[in-house]
Protein backbone atom coordinates (compact mmCIF):
# COMPACT_ATOMS: atom_id res chain seq x y z
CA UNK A 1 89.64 53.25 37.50
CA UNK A 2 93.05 55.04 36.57
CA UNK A 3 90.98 58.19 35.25
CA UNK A 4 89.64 58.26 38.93
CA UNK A 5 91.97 57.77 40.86
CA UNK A 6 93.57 60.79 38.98
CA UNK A 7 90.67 63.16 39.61
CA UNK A 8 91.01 61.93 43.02
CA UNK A 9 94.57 63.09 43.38
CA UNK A 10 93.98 66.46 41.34
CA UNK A 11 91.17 67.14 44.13
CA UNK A 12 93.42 66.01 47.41
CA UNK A 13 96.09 68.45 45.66
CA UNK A 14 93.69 71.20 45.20
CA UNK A 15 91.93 71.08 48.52
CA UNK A 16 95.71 70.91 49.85
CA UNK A 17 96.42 74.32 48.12
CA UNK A 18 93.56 76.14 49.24
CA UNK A 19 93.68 75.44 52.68
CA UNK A 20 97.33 76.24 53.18
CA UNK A 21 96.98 79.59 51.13
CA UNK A 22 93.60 80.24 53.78
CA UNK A 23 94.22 80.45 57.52
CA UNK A 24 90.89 80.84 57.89
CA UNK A 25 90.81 76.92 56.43
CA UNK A 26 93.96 76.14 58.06
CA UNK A 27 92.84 76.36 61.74
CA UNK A 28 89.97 76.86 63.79
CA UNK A 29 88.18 80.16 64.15
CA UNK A 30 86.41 81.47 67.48
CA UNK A 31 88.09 82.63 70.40
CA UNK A 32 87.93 79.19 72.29
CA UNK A 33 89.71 80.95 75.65
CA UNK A 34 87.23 83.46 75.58
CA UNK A 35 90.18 85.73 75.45
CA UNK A 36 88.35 88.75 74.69
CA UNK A 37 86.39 88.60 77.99
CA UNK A 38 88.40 90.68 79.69
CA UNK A 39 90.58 92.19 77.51
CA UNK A 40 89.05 95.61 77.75
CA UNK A 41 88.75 95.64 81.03
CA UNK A 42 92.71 94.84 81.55
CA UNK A 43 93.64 97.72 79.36
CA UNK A 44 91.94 100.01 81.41
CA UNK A 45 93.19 98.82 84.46
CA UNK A 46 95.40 101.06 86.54
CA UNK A 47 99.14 99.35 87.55
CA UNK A 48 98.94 98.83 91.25
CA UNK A 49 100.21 101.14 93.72
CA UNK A 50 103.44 100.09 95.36
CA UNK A 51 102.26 99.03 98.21
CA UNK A 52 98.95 97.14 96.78
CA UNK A 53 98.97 93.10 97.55
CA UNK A 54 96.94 92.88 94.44
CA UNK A 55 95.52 89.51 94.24
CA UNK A 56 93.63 87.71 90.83
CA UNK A 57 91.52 85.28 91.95
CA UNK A 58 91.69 83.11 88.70
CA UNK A 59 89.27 80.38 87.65
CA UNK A 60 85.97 79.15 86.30
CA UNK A 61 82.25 79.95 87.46
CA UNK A 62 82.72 79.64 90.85
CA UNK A 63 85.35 82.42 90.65
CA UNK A 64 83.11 84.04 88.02
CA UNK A 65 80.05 84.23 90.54
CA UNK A 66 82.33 84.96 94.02
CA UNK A 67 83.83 87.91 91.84
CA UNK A 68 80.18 89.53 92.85
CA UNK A 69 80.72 89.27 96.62
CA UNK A 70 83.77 90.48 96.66
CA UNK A 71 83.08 94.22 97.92
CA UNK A 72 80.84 92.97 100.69
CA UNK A 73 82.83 90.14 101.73
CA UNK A 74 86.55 91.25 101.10
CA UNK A 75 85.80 95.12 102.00
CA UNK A 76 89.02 97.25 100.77
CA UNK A 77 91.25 94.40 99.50
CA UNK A 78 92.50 94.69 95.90
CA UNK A 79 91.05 91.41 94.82
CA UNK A 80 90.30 90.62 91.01
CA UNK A 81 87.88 88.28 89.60
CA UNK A 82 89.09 87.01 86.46
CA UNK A 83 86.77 83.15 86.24
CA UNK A 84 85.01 82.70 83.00
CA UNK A 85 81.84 80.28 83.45
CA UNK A 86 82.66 76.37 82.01
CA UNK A 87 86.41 76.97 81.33
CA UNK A 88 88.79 73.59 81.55
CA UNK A 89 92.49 74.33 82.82
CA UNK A 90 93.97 74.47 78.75
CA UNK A 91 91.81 77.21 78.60
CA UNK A 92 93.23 78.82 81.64
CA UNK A 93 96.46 78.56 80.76
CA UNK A 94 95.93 80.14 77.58
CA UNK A 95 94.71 83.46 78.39
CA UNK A 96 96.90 83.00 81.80
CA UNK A 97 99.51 85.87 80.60
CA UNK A 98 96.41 88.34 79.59
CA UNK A 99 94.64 88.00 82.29
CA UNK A 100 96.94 87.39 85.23
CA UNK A 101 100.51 88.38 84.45
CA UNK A 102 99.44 91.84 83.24
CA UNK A 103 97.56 92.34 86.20
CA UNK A 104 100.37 92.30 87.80
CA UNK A 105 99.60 90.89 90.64
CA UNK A 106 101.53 89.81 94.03
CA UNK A 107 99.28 86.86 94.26
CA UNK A 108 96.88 84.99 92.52
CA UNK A 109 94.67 82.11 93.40
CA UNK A 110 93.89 79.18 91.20
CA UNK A 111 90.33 77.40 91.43
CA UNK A 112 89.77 75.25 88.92
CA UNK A 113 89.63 71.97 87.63
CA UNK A 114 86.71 70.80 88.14
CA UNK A 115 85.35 71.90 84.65
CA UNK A 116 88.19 69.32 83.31
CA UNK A 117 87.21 66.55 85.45
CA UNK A 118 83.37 67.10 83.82
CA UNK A 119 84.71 66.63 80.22
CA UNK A 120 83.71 70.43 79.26
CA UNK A 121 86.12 70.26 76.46
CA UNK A 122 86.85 66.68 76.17
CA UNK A 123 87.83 64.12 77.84
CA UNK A 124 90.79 64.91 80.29
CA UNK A 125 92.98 62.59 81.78
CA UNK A 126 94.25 63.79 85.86
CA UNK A 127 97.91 63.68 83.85
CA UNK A 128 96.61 66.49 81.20
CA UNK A 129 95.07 68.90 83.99
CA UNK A 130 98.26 68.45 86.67
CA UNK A 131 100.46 69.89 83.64
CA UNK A 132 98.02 72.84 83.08
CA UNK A 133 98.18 73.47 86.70
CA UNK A 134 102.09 73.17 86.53
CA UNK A 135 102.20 75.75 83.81
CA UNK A 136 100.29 77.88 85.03
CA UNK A 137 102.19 77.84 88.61
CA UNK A 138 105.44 78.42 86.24
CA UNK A 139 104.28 80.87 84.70
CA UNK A 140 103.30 82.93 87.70
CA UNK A 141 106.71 82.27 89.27
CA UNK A 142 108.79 83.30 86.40
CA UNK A 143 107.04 87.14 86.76
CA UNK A 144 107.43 87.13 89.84
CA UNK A 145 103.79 86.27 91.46
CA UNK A 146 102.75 84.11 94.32
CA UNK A 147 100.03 81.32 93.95
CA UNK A 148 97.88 79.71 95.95
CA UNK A 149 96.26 76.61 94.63
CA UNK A 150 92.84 75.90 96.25
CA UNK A 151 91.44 72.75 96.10
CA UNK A 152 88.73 71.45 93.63
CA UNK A 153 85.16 71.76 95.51
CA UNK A 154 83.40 68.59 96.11
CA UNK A 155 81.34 67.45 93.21
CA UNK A 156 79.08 64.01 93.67
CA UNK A 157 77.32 64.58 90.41
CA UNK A 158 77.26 66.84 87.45
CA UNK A 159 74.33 68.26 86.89
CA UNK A 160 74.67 69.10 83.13
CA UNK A 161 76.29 65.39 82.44
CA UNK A 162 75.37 62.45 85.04
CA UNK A 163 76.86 59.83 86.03
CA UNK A 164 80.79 60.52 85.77
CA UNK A 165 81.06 59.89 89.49
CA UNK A 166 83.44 62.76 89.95
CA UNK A 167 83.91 62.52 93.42
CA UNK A 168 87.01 60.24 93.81
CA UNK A 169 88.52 62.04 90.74
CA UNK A 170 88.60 65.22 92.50
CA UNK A 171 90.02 64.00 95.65
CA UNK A 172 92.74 62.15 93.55
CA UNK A 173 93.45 65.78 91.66
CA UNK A 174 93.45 67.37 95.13
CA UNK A 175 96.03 65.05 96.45
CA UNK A 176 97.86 65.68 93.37
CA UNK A 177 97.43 69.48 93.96
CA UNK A 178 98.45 69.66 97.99
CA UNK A 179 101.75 67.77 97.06
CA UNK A 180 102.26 69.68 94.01
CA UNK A 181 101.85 72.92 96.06
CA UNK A 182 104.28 72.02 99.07
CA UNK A 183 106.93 70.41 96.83
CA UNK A 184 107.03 73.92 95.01
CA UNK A 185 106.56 76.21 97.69
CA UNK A 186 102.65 77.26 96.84
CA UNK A 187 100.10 77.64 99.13
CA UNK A 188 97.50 75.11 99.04
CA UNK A 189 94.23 76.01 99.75
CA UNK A 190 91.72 73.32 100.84
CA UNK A 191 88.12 73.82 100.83
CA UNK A 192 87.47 70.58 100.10
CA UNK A 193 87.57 69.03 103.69
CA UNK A 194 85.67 72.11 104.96
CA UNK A 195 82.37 71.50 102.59
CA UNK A 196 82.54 68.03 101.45
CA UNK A 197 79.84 65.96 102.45
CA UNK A 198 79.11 62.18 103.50
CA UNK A 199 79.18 61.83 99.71
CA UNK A 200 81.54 63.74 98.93
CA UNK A 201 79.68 66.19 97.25
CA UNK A 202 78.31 69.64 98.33
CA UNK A 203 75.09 70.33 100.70
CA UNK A 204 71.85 71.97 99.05
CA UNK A 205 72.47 74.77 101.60
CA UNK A 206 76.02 75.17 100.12
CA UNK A 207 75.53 74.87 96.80
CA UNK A 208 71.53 74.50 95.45
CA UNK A 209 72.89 72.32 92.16
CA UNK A 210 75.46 70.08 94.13
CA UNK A 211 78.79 72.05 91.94
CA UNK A 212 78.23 76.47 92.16
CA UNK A 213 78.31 78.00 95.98
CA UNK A 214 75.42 79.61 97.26
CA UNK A 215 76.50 83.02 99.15
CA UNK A 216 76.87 80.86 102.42
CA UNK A 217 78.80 78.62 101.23
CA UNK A 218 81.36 81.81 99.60
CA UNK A 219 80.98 83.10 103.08
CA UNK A 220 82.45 79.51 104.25
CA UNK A 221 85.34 80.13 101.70
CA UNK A 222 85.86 83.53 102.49
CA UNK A 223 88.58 83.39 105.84
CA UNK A 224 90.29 80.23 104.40
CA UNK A 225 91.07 82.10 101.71
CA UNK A 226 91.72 85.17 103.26
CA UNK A 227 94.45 82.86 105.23
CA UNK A 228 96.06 81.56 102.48
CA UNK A 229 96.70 84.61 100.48
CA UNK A 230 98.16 86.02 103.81
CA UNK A 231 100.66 82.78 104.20
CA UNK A 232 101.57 83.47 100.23
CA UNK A 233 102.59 87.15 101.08
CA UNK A 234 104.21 85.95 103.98
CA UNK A 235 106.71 83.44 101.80
């Protein structure tokens, strides 16, 4: 038993060794942020223009997918899709500085949430995603940038992962959100009590799979947030 357990310890010791000597041991590998998305794409951008209200619209798919109606429905505004399809708010906040801050930006909007409240990357208590959101808003303020924070869209069930009953939990984060957002001078941004339904989810003719707008339901969106990025500039 004594010979063992000293293998045993020779091993632990050994494995021990190798994976502090090996980063790629040491700590995951993948780029969980997706922070090579748009990292291209921000290098090549051009700084804005002094007088450009540049605006990052900054989220998950729903800001991925909007991104696509932006030249028909925002005609001549300097408005930047940066949503990444699936993303939870620690995600967010990770590649926040890349792909906000420099943007440079005079506002940017922040959908999300919603991902979170789904369990995309694990479970996630309403505590965990208010201090993402918090960060995030800190983050933005310290360079200088506005934020509006919109509202999670109504959600009564997940497609991709039943049952979690999500609507409650979003209206709970939203509360959280519209306080959050007037005790810190954001804009909040509700397009919750615009769609939401008698379930408090989203119509078929707003959204075909209950959780991604159809393009009437981003033409819904589009003047309420058009409003609130004109009340951030205005602050």
């Amino acid at each position: 038993m004594n010979q063992i357990l000293r293998v045993l310890r020779r091993c632990s010791l050994a494995l021990c060794l190798t994976t502090l000597a090996s980063p790629a041991l040491a700590q995951p590998t993948g780029d969980w942020a997706s922070l090579a998305r748009y990292r291209d794409a921000n290098a090549a951008f051009p700084a804005p223009k002094p007088d450009e209200t540049r605006v990052v619209l900054y989220g998950d798919s729903i800001t991925e997918v909007w991104a696509r109606y932006f030249d028909a429905m925002f005609p001549g505004k300097p408005y930047i899709g940066r949503g990444i399809s699936g993303q939870t708010t620690p995600q967010l906040l990770i590649r926040f500085r890349q792909d906000v801050v420099a943007l440079k930006p005079r506002v940017v909007v922040i959908l999300a949430g919603t991902n979170d409240i789904a369990g995309n990357t694990g479970l996630s208590t309403l505590e965990m995603i208010e201090d993402n959101f918090a960060s995030m808003c800190e983050i933005a303020r310290s360079n200088g940038i506005r934020v509006v924070l919109a509202s999670v869209l109504p959600v009564s069930d997940y497609p991709w992962k039943r049952g979690l009953e999500p609507a409650p939990k979003i209206i709970a984060l939203n509360d959280w959100i519209r306080r959050y957002a007037e005790a810190n001078g954001h804009v909040y941004l509700d397009f919750h009590t615009a769609m939401a339904d008698e379930r408090g989810g989203l119509s078929p003719e707003l959204a075909r799979d209950g959780v991604h707008p159809t393009e009437s339901g981003y033409r819904l969106m589009a003047p309420l947030l058009d409003q609130a990025i004109a009340r951030a500039l205005r602050r």
